[in-house]
N, C-alpha and C. Protein backbone atom coordinates (compact mmCIF):
# COMPACT_ATOMS: atom_id res chain seq x y z
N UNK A 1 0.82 -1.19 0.00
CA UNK A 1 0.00 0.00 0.00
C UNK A 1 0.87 1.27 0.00
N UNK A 2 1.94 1.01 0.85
CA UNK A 2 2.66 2.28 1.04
C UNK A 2 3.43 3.41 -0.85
N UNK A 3 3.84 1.86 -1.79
CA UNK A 3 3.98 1.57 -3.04
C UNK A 3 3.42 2.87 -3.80
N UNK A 4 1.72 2.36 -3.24
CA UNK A 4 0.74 2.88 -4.45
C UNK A 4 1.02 4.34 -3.80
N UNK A 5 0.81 4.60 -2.68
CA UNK A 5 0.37 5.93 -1.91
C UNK A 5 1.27 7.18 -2.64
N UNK A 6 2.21 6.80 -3.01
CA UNK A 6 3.09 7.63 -4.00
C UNK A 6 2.78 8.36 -5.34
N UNK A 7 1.41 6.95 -5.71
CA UNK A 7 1.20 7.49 -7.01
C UNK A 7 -0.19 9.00 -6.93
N UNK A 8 -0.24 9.15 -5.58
CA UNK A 8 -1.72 10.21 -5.36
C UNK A 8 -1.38 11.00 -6.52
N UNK A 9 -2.28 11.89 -7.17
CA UNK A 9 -1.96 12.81 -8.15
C UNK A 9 -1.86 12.35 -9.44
N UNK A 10 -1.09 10.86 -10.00
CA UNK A 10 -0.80 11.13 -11.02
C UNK A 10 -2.19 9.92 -11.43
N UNK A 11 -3.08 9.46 -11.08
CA UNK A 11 -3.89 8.27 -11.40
C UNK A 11 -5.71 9.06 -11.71
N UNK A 12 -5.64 10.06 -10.93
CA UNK A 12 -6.85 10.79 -11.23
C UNK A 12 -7.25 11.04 -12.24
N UNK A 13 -8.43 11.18 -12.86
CA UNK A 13 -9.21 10.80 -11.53
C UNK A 13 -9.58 9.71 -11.86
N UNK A 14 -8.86 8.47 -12.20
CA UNK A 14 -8.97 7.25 -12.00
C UNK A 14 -8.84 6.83 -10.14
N UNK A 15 -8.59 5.41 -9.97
CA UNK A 15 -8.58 5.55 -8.62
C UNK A 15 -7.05 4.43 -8.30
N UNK A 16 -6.04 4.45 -7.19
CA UNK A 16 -4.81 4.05 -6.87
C UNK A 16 -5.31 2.81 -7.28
N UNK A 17 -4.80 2.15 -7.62
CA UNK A 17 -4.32 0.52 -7.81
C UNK A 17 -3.70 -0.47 -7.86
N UNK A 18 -3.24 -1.51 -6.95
CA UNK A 18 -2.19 -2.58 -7.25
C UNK A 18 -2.60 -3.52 -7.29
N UNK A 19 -2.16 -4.43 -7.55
CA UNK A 19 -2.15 -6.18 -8.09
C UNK A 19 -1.07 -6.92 -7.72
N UNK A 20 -1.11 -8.29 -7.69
CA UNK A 20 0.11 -8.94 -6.89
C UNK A 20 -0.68 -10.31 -7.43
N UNK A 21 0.27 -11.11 -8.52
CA UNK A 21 0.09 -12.14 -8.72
C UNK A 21 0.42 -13.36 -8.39
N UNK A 22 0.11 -14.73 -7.67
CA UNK A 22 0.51 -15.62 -6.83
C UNK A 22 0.41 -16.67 -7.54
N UNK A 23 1.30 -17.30 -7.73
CA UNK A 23 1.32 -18.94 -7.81
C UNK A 23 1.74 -20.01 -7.16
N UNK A 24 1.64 -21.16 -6.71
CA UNK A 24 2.41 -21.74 -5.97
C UNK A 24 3.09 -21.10 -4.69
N UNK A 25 2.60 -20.39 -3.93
CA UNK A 25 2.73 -20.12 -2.82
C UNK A 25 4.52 -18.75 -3.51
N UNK A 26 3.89 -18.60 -4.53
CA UNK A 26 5.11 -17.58 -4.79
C UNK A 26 4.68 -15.92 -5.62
N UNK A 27 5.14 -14.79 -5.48
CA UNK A 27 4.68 -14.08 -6.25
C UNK A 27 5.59 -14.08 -7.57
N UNK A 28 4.15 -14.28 -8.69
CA UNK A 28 4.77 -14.15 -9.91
C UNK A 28 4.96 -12.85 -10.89
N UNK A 29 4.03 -11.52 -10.54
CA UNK A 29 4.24 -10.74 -10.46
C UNK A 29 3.10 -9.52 -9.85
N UNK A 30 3.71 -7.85 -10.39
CA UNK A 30 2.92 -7.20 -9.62
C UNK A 30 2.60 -5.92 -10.33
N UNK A 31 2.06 -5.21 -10.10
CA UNK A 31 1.60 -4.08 -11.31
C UNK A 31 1.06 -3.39 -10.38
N UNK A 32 0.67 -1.66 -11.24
CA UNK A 32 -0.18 -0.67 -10.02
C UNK A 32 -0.69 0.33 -11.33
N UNK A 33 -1.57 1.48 -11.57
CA UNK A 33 -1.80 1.92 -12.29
C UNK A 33 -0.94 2.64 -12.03
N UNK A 34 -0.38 3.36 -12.62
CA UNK A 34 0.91 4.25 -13.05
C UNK A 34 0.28 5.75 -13.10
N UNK A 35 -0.24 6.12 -14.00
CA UNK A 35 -0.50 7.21 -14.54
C UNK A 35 -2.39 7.44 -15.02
N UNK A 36 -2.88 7.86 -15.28
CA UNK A 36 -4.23 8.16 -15.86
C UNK A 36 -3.64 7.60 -17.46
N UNK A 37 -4.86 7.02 -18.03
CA UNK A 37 -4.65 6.29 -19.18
C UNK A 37 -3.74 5.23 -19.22
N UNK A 38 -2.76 5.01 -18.98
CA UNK A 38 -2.22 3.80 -18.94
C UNK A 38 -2.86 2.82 -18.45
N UNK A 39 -2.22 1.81 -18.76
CA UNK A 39 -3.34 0.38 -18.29
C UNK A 39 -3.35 0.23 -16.74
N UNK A 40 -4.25 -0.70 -16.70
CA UNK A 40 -4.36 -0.54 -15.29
C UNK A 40 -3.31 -1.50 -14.48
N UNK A 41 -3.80 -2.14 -13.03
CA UNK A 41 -3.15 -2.33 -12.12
C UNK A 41 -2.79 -4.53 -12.74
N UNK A 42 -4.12 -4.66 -13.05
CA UNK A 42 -4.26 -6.36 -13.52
C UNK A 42 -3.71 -6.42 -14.89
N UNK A 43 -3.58 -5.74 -15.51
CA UNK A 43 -3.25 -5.64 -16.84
C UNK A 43 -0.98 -5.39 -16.76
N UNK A 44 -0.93 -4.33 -15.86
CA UNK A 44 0.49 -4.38 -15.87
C UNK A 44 0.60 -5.29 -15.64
N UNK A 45 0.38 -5.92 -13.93
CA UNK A 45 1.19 -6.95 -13.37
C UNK A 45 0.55 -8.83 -14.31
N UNK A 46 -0.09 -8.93 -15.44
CA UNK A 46 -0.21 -9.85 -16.34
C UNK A 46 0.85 -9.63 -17.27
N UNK A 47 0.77 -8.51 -17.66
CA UNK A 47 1.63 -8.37 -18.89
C UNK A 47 3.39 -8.31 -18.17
N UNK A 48 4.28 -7.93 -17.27
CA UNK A 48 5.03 -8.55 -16.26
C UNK A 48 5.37 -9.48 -16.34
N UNK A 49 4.45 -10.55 -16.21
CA UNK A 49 5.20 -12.18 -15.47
C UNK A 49 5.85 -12.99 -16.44
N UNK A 50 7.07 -13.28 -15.70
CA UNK A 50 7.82 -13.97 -16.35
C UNK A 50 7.26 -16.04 -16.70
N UNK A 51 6.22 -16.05 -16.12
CA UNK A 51 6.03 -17.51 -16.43
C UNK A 51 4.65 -17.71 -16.52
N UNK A 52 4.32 -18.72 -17.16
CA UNK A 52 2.90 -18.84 -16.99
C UNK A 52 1.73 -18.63 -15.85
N UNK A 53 0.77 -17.88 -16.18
CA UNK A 53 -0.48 -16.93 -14.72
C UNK A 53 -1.97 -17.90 -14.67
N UNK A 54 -1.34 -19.42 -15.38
CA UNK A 54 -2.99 -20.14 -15.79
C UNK A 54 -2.71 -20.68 -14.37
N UNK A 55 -3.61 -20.90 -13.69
CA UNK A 55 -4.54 -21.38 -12.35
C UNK A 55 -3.60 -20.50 -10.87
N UNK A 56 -3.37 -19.60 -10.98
CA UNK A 56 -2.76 -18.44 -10.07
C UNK A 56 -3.87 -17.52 -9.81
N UNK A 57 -3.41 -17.26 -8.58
CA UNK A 57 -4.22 -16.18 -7.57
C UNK A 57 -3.85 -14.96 -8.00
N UNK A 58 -4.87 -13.83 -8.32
CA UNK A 58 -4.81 -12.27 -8.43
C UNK A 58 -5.18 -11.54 -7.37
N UNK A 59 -4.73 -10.58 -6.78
CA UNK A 59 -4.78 -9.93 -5.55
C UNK A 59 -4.81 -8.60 -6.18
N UNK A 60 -5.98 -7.87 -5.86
CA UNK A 60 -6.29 -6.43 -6.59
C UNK A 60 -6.79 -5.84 -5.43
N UNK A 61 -6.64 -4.57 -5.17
CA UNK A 61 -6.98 -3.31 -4.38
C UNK A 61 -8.47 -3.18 -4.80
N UNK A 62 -8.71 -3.46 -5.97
CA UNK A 62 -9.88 -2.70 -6.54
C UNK A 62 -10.55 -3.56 -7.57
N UNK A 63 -12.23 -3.54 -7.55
CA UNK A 63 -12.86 -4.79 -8.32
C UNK A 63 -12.15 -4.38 -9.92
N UNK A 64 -11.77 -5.47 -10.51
CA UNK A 64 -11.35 -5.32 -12.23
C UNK A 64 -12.63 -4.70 -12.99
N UNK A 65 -12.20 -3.91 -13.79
CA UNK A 65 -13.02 -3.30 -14.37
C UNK A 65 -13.31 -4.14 -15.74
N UNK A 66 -14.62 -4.09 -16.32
CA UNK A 66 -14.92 -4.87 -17.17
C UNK A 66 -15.82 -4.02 -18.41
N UNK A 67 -15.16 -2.84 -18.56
CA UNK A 67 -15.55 -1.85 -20.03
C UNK A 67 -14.28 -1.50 -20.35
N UNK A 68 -14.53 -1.45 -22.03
CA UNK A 68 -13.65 -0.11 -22.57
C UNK A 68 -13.95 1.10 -22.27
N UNK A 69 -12.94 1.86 -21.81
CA UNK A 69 -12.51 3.18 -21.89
C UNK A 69 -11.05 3.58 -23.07
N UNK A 70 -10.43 4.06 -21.97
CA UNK A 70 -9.23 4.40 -22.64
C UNK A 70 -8.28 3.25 -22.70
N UNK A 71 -8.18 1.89 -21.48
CA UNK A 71 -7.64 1.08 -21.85
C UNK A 71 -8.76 -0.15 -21.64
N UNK A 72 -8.58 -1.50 -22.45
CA UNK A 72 -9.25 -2.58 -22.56
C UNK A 72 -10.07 -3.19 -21.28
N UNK A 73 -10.63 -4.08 -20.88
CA UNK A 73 -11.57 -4.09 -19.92
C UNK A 73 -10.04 -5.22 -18.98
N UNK A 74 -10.17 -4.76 -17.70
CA UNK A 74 -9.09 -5.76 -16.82
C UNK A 74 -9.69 -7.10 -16.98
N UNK A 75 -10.99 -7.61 -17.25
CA UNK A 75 -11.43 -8.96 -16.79
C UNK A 75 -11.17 -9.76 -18.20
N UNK A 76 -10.88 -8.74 -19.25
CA UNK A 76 -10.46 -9.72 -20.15
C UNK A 76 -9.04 -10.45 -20.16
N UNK A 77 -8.32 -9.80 -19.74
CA UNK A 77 -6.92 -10.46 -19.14
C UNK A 77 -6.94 -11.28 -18.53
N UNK A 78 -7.89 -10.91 -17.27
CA UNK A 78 -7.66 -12.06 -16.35
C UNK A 78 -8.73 -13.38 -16.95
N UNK A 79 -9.14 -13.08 -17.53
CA UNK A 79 -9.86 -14.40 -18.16
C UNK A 79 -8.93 -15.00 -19.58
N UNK A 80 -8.19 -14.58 -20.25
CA UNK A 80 -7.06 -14.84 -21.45
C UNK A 80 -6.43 -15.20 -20.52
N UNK A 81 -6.19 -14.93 -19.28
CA UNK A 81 -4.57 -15.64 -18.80
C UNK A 81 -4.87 -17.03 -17.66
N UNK A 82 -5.59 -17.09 -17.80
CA UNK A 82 -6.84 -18.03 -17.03
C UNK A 82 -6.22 -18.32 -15.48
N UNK A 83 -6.63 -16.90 -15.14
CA UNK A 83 -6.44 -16.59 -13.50
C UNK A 83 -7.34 -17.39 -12.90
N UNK A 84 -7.35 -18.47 -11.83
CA UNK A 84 -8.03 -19.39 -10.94
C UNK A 84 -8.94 -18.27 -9.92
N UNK A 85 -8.46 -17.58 -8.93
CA UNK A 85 -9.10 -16.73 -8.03
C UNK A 85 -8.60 -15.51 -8.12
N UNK A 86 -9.84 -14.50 -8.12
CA UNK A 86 -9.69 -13.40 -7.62
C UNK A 86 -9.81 -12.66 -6.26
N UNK A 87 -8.82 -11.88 -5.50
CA UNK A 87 -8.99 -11.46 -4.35
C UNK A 87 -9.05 -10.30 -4.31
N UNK A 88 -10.18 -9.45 -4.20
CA UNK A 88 -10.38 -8.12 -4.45
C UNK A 88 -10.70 -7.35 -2.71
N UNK A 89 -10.05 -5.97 -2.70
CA UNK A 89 -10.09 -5.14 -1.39
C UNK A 89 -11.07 -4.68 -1.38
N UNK A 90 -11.59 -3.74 -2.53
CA UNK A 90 -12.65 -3.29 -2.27
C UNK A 90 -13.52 -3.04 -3.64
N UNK A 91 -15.36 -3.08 -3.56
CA UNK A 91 -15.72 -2.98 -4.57
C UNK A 91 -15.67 -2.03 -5.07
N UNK A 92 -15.44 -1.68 -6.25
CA UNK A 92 -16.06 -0.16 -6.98
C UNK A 92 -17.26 0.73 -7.56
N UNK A 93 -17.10 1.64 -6.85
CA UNK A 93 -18.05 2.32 -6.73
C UNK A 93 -19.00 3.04 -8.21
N UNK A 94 -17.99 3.08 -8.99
CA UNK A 94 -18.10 3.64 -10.15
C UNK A 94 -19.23 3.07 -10.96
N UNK A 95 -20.49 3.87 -11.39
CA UNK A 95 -21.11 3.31 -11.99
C UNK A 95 -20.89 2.32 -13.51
N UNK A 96 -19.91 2.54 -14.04
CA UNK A 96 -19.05 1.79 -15.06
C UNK A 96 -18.45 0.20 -14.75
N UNK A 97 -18.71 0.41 -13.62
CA UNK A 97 -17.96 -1.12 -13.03
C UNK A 97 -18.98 -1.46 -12.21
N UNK A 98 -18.93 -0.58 -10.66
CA UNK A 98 -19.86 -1.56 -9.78
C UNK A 98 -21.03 -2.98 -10.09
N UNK A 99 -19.84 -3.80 -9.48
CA UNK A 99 -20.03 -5.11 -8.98
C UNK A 99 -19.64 -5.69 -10.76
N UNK A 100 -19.94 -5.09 -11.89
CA UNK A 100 -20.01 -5.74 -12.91
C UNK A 100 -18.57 -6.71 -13.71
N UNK A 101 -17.52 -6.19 -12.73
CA UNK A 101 -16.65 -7.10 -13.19
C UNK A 101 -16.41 -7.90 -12.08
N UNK A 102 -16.80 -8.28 -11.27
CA UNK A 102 -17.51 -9.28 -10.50
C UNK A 102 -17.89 -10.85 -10.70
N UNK A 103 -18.87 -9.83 -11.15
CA UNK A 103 -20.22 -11.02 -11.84
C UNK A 103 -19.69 -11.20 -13.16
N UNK A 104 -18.71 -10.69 -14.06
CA UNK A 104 -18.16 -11.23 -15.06
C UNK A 104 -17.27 -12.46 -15.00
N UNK A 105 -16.51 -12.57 -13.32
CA UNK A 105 -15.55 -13.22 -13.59
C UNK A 105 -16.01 -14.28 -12.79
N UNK A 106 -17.44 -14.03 -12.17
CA UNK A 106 -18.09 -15.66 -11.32
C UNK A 106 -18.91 -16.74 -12.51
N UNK A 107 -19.50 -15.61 -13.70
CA UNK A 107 -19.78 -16.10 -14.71
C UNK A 107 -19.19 -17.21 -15.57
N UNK A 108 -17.57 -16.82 -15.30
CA UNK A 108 -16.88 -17.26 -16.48
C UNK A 108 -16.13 -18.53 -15.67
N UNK A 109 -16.59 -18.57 -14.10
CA UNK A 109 -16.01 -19.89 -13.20
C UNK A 109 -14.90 -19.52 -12.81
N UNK A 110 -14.98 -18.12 -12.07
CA UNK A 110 -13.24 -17.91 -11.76
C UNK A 110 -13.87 -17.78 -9.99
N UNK A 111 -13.31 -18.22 -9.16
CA UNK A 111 -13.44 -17.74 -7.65
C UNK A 111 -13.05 -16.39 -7.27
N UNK A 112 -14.37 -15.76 -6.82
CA UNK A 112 -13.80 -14.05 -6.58
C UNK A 112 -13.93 -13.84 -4.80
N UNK A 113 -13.01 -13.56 -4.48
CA UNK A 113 -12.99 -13.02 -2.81
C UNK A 113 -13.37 -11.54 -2.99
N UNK A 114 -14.34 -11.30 -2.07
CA UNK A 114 -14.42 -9.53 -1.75
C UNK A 114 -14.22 -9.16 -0.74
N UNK A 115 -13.71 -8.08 0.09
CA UNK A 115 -13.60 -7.60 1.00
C UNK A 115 -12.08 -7.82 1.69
N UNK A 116 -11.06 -8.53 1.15
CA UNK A 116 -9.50 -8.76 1.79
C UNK A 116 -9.19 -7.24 2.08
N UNK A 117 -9.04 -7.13 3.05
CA UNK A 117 -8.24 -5.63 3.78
C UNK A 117 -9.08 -4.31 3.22
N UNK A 118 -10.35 -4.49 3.34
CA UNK A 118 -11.40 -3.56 2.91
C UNK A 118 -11.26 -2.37 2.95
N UNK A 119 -11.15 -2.17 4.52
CA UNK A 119 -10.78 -0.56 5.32
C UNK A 119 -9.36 -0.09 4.69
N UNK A 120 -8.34 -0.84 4.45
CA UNK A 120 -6.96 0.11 3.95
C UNK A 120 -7.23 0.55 2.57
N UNK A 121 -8.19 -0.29 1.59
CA UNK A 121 -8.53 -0.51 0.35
C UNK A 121 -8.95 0.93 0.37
N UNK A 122 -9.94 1.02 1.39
CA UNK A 122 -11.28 1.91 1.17
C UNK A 122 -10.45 3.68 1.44
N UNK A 123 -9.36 3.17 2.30
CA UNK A 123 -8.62 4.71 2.44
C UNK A 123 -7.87 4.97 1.65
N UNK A 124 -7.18 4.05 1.16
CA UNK A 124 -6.31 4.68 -0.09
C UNK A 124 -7.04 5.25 -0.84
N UNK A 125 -8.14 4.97 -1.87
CA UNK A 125 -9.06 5.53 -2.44
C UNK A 125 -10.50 6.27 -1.98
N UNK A 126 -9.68 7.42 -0.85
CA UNK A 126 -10.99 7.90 -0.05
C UNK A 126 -11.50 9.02 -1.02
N UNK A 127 -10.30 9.63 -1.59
CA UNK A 127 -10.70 10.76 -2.66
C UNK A 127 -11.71 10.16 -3.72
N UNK A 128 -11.04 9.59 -4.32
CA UNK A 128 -11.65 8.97 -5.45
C UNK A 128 -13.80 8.32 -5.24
N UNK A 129 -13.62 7.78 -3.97
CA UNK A 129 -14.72 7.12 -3.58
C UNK A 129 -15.80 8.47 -3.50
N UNK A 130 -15.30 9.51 -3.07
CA UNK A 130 -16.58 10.55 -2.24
C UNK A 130 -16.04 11.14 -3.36
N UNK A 131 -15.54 10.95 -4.44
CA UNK A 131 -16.29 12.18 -5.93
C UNK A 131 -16.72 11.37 -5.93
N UNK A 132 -16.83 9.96 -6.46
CA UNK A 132 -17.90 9.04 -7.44
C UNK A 132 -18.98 9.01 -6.41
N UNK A 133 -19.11 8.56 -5.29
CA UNK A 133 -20.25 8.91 -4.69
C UNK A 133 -21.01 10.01 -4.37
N UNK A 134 -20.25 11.19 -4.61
CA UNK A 134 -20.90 12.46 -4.64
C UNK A 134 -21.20 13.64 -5.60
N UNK A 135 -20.15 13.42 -6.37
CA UNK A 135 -19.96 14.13 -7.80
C UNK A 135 -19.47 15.88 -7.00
N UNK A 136 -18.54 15.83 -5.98
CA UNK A 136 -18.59 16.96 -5.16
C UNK A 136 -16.99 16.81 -5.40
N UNK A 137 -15.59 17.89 -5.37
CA UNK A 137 -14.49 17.88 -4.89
C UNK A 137 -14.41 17.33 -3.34
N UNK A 138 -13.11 16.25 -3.24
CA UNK A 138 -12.81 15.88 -1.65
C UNK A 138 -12.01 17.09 -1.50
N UNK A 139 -12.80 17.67 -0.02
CA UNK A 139 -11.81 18.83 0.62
C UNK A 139 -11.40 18.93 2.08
N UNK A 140 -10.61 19.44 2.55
CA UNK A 140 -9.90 19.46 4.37
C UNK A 140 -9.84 21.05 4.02
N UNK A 141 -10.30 21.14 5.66
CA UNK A 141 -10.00 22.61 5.71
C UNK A 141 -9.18 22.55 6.99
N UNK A 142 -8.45 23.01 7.41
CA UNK A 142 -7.79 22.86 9.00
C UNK A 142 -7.85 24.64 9.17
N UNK A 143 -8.65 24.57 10.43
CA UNK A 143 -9.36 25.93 11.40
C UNK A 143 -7.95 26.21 12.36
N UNK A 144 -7.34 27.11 12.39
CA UNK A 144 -6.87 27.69 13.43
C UNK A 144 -7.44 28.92 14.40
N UNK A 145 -7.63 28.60 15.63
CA UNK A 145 -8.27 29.47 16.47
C UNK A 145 -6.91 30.18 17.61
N UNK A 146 -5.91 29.69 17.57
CA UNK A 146 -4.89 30.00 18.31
C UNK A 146 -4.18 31.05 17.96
N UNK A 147 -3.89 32.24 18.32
CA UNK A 147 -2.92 33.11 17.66
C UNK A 147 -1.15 33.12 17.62
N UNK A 148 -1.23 31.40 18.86
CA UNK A 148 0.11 30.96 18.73
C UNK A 148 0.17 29.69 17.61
N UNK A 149 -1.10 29.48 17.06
CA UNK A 149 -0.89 28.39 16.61
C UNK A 149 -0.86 27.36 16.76
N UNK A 150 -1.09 27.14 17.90
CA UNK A 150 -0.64 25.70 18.73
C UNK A 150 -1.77 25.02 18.89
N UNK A 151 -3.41 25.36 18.59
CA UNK A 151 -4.80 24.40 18.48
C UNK A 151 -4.69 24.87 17.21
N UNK A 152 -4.27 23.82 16.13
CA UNK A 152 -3.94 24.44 14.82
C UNK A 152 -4.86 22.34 14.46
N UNK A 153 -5.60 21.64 15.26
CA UNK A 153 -5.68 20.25 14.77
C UNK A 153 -7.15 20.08 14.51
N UNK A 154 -7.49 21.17 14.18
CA UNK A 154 -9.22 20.68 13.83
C UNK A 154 -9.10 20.69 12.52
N UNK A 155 -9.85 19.67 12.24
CA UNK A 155 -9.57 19.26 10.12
C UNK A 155 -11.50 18.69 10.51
N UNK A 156 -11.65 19.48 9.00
CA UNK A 156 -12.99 18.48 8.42
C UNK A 156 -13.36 18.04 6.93
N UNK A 157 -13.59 17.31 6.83
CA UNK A 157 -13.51 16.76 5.22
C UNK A 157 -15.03 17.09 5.22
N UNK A 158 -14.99 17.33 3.94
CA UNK A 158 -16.20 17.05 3.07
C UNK A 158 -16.08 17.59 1.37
């Protein structure tokens, strides 16, 4: 997590993402969205691995997305590379996805986990979550009432 937290700024307003591919009790590889437009987080760390990804575990921050946009849908990868289980942090909110690459990849007989490390999932992408759920800018204001400065810790988001 600490990885992705680096990329704040440059993924918007897409939302942070990593992946971590497992086989045999080993990681085979790992990917994160990089930039806005570039591919995403399942798509790097597929295109990465040095050895075959057929009946291996995918570990994603975020449900795979299953439309075209700017890059190809993630669930088609993971279904071409014939990923066994998916382990997803948290669902997405986005009306473009929610739940739908999901139900694409229970369809197609792949095992999907939801909810692995939900709450860290859900903070890395706190910005991202309260625009798509609100269609509002995420904002902090921090109030100083001290003229030394020193009760300088009241913050409120919205």
């Amino acid at each position: 997590m600490n990885l992705l937290k680096k990329e704040y700024g440059h993924t918007s307003p897409n939302p942070i993402v990593g992946c971590v591919i497992v086989k045999d009790n080993k990681i085979i590889g790992t990917g994160y969205h990089e930039k806005y437009g570039s591919y995403h987080a399942e798509r790097n760390a597929l295109l990465n691995i040095q050895e075959n990804p057929e009946g291996a575990d995918l570990y994603v921050t975020l449900e795979p997305c299953s439309h075209y946009g700017k890059t190809p849908p993630c669930t088609d990868i993971i279904l071409e590379k014939k990923i066994k289980r998916v382990i997803i942090g948290a669902k997405d909110p986005n009306p473009l996805v929610s739940g739908m690459g999901i139900e694409k990849l229970k369809n197609a007989g792949i095992e999907v986990i939801c909810g692995v490390l939900e709450e860290e999932c859900l903070k890395l992408n706190e910005i991202f979550f309260h625009y798509i759920q609100t269609r509002y800018a995420f904002c902090i204001i921090k109030i100083c009432n001290d003229i030394r400065w020193k009760d300088c810790n009241i913050y409120r988001k919205f």
